[in-house]
C-alpha atoms as a PDB file:
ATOM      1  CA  UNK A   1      98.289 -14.393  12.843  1.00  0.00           C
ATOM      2  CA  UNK A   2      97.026 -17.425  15.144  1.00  0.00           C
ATOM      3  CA  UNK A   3     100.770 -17.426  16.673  1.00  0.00           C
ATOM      4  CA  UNK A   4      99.920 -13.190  17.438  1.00  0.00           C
ATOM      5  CA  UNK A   5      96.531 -14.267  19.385  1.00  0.00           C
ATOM      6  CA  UNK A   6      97.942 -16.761  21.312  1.00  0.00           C
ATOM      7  CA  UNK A   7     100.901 -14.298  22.194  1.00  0.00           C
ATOM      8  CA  UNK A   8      98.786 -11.698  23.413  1.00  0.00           C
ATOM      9  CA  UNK A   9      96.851 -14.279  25.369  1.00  0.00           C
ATOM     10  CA  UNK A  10      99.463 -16.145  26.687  1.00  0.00           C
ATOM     11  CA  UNK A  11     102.420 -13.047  26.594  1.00  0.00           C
ATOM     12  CA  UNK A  12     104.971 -16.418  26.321  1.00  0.00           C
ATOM     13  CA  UNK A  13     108.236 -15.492  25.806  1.00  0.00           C
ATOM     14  CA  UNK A  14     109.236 -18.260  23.121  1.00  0.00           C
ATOM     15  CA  UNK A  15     106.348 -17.125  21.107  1.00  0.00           C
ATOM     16  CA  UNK A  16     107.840 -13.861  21.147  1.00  0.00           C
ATOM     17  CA  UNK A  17     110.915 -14.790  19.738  1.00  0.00           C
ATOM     18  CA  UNK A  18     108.953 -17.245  17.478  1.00  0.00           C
ATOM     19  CA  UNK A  19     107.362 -13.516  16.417  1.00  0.00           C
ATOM     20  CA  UNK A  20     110.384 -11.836  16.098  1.00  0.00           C
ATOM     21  CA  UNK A  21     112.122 -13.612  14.308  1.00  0.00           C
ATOM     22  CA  UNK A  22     109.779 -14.040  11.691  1.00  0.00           C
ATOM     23  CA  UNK A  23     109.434  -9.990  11.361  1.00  0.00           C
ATOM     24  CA  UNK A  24     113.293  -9.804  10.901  1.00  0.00           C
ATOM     25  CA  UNK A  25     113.402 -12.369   8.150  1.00  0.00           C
ATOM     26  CA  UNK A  26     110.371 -10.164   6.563  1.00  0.00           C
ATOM     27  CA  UNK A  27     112.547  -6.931   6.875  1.00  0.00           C
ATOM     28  CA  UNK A  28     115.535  -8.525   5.207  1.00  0.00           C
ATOM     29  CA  UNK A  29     113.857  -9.418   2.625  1.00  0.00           C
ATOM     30  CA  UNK A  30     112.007  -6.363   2.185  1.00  0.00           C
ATOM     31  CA  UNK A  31     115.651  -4.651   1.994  1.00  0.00           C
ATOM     32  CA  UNK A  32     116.891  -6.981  -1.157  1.00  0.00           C
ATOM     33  CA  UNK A  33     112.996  -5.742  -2.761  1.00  0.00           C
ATOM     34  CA  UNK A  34     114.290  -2.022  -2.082  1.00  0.00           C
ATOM     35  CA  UNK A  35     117.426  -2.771  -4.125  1.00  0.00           C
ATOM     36  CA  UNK A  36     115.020  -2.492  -7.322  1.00  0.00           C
ATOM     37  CA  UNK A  37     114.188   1.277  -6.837  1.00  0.00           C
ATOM     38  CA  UNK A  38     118.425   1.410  -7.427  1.00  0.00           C
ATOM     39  CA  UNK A  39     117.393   0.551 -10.868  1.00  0.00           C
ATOM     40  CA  UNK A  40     113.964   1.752 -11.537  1.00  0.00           C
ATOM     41  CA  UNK A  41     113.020   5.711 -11.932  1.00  0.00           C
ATOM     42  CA  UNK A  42     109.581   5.918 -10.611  1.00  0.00           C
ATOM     43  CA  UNK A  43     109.330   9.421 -12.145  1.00  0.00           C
ATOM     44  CA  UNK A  44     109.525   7.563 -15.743  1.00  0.00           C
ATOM     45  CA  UNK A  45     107.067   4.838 -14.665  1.00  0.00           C
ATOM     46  CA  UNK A  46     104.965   7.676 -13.169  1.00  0.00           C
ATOM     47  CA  UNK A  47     104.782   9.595 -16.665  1.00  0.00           C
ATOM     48  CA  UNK A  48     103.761   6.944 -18.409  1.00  0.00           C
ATOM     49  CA  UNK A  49     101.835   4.901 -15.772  1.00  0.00           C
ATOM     50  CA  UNK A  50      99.988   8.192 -14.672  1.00  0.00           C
ATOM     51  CA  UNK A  51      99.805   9.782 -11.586  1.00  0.00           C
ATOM     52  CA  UNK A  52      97.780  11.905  -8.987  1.00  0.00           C
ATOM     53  CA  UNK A  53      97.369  15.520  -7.985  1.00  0.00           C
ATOM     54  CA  UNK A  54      95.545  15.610  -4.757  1.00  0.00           C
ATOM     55  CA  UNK A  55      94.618  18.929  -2.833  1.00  0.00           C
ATOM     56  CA  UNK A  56      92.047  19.609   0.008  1.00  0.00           C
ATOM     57  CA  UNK A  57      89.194  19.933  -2.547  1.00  0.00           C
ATOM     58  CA  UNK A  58      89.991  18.024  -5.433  1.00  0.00           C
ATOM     59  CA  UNK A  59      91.868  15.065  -7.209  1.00  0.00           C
ATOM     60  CA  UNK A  60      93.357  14.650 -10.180  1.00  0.00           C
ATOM     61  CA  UNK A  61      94.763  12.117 -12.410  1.00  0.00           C
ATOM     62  CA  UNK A  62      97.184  12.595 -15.024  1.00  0.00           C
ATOM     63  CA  UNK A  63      96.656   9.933 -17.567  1.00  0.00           C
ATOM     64  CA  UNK A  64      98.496  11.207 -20.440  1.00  0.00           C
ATOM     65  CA  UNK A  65     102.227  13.325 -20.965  1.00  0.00           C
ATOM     66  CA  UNK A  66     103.495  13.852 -24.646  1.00  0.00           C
ATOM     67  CA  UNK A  67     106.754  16.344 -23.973  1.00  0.00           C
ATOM     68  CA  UNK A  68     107.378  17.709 -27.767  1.00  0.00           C
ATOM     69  CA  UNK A  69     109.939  20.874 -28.957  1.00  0.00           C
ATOM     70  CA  UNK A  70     107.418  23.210 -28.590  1.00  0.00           C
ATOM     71  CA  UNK A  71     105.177  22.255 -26.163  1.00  0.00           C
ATOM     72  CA  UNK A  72     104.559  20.295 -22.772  1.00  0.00           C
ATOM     73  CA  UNK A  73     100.922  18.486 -23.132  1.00  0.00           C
ATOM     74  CA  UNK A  74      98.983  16.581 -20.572  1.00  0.00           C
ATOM     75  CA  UNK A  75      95.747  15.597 -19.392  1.00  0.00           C
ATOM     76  CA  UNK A  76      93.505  13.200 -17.142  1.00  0.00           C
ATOM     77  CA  UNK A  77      90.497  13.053 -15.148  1.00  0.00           C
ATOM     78  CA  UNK A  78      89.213  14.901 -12.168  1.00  0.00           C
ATOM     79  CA  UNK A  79      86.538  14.583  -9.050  1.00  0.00           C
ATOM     80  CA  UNK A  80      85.148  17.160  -6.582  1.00  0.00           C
ATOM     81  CA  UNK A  81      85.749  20.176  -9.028  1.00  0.00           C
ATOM     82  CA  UNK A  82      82.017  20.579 -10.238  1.00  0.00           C
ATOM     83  CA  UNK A  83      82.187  23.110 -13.320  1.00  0.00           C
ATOM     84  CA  UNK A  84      84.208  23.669 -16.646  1.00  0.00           C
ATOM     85  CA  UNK A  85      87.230  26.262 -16.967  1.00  0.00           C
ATOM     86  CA  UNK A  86      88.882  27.212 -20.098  1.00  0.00           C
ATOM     87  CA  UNK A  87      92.558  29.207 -20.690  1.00  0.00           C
ATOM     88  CA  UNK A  88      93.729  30.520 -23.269  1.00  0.00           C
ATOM     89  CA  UNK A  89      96.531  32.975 -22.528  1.00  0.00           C
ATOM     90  CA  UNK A  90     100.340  33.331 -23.638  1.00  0.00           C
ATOM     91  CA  UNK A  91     100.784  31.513 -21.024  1.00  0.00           C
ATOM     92  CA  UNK A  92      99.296  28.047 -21.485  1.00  0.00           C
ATOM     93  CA  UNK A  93      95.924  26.867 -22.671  1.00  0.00           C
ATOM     94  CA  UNK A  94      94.184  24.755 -20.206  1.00  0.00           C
ATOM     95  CA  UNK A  95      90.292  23.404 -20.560  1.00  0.00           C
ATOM     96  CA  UNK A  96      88.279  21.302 -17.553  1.00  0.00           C
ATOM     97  CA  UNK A  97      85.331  19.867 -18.798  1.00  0.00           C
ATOM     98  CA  UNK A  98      82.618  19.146 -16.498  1.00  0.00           C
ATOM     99  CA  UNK A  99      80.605  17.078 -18.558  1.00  0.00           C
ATOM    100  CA  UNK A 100      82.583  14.012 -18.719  1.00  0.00           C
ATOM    101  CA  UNK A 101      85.686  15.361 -15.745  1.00  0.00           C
ATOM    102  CA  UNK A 102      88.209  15.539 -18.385  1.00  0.00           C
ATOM    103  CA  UNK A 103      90.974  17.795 -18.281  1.00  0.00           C
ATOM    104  CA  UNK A 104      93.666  19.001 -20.983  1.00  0.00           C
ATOM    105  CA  UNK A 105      96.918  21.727 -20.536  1.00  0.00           C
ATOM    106  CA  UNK A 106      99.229  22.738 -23.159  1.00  0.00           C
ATOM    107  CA  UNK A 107     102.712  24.553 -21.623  1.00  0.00           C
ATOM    108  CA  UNK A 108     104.606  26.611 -24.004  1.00  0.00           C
ATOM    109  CA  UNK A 109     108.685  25.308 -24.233  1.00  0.00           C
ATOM    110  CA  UNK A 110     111.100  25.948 -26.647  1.00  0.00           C
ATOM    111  CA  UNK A 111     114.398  24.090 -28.052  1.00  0.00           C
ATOM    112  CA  UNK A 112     117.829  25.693 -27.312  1.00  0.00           C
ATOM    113  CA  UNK A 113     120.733  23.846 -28.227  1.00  0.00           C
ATOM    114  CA  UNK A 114     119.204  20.141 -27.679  1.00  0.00           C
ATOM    115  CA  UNK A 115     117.301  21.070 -24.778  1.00  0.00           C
ATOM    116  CA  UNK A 116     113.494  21.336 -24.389  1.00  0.00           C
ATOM    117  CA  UNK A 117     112.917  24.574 -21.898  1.00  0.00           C
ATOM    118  CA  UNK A 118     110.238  26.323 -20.206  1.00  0.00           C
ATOM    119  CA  UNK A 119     109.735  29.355 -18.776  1.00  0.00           C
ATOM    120  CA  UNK A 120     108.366  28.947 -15.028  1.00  0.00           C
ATOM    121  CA  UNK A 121     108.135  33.385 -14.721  1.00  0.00           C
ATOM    122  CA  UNK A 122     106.135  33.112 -17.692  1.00  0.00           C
ATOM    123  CA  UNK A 123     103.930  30.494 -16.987  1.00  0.00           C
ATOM    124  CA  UNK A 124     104.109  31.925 -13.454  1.00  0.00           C
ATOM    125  CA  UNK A 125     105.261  28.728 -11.871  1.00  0.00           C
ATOM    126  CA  UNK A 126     107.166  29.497  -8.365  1.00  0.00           C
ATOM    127  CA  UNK A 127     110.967  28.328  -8.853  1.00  0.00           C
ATOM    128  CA  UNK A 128     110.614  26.907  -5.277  1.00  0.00           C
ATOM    129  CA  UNK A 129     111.916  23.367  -5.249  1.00  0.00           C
ATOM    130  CA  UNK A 130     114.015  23.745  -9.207  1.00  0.00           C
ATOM    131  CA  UNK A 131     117.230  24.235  -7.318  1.00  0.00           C
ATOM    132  CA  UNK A 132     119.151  21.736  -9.306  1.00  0.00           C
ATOM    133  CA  UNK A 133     121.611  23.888 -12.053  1.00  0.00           C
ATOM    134  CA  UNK A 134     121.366  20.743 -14.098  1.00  0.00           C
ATOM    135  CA  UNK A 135     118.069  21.408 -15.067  1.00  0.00           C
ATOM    136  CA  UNK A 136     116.858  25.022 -13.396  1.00  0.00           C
ATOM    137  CA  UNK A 137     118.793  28.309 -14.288  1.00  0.00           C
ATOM    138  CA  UNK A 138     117.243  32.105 -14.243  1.00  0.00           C
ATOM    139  CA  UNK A 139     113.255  30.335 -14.001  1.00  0.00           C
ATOM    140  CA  UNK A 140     114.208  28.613 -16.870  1.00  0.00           C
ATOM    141  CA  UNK A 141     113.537  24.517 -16.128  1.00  0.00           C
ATOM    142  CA  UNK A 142     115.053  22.348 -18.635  1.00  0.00           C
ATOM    143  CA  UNK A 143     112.491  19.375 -19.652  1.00  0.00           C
ATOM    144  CA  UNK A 144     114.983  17.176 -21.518  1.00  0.00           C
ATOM    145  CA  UNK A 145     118.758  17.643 -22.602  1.00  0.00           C
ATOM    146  CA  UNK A 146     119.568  15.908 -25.671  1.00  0.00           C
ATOM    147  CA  UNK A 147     117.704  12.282 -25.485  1.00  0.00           C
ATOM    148  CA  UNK A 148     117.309  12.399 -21.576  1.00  0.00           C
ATOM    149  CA  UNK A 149     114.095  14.028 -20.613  1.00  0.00           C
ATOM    150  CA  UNK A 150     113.917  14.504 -16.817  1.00  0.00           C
ATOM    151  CA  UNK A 151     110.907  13.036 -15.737  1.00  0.00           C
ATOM    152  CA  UNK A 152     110.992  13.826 -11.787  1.00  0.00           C
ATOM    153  CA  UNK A 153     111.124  17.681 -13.029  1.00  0.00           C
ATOM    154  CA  UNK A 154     108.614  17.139 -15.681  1.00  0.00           C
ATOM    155  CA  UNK A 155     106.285  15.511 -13.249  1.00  0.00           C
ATOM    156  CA  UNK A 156     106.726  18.060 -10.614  1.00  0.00           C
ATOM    157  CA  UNK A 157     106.059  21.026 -13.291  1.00  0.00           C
ATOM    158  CA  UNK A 158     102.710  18.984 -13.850  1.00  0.00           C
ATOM    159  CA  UNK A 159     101.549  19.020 -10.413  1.00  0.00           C
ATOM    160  CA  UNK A 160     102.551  22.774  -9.535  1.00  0.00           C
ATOM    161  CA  UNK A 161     100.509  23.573 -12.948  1.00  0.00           C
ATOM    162  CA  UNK A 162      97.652  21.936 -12.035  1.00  0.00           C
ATOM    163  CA  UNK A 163      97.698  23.658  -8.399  1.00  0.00           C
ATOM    164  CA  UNK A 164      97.601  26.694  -9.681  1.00  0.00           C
ATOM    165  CA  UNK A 165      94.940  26.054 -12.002  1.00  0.00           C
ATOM    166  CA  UNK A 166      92.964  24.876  -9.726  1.00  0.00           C
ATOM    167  CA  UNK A 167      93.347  28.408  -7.203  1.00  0.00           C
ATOM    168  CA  UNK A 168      92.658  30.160 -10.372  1.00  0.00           C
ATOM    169  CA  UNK A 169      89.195  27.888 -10.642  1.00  0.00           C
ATOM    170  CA  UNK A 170      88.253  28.639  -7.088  1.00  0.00           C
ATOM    171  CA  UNK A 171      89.317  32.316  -7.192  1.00  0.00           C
END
């Protein structure tokens, strides 16, 4: 930081170069770091780390995921959102508890030959952005196949949810 000062005091050209050459050495060793995320799947760490859902008015964490045959369940904390909301539809059940800015949803699925599936039409979920056939096919998403759950669509699914809980709060 010193060698920055006296650079910007001085503007010598060795110290430049001194500078430079430092910064390079940091970005190639940034690159071998990046090699990790070739191994890692942040969407798993994410599910069971937690995550949040931010929007203009509000923020949400989502603490806890449990992905079962017949259901999708999550929940967390919020701020900002200042009074309780309760679903219970065909849909999904969702609660938001003011007193202690807890939050819980339970998504409907169902298992079809190994796969855990949800309906995004029912739970009227826009398809926008489940393009993938693997796992998206006539607004049906596909959670897990067999043993592999996919946790980047899971996690997405999450977030959408919560959005449009939250419009149906404010609305």
């Amino acid at each position: 930081m010193n060698l920055y000062y006296e650079y910007l005091s001085t503007r010598d050209d060795n110290l430049r170069r001194l500078m430079l050459l430092h910064n390079s050495d940091d970005i190639l060793q940034l690159s071998r770091i990046l090699k990790v995320f070739d191994i890692l799947d942040l969407h798993e760490i994410a599910t069971h780390m937690g995550f949040p859902v931010v929007d203009a008015e509000s923020v949400l964490f989502v603490d806890r995921i449990r992905l079962s045959n017949n259901s999708l369940e999550f929940s967390g904390r919020y701020k900002l959102l200042n009074f309780d909301y309760i679903i219970f539809n065909e849909a999904f059940q969702a609660s938001f508890k003011n007193d202690d800015h807890s939050f819980y949803v339970k998504l409907p699925c169902f298992r079809e030959s190994d796969c855990v599936i949800t309906d995004l039409a029912e739970l009227e979920i826009s398809s926008e952005g489940f393009k993938d056939p693997q796992y998206f096919q006539n607004d049906y998403l596909i959670l897990r196949n067999k043993t592999k759950i996919n946790y980047e669509v899971m996690n997405k699914l999450i977030k959408l949810t919560l959005k449009r809980i939250i419009e149906k709060m404010k609305s």
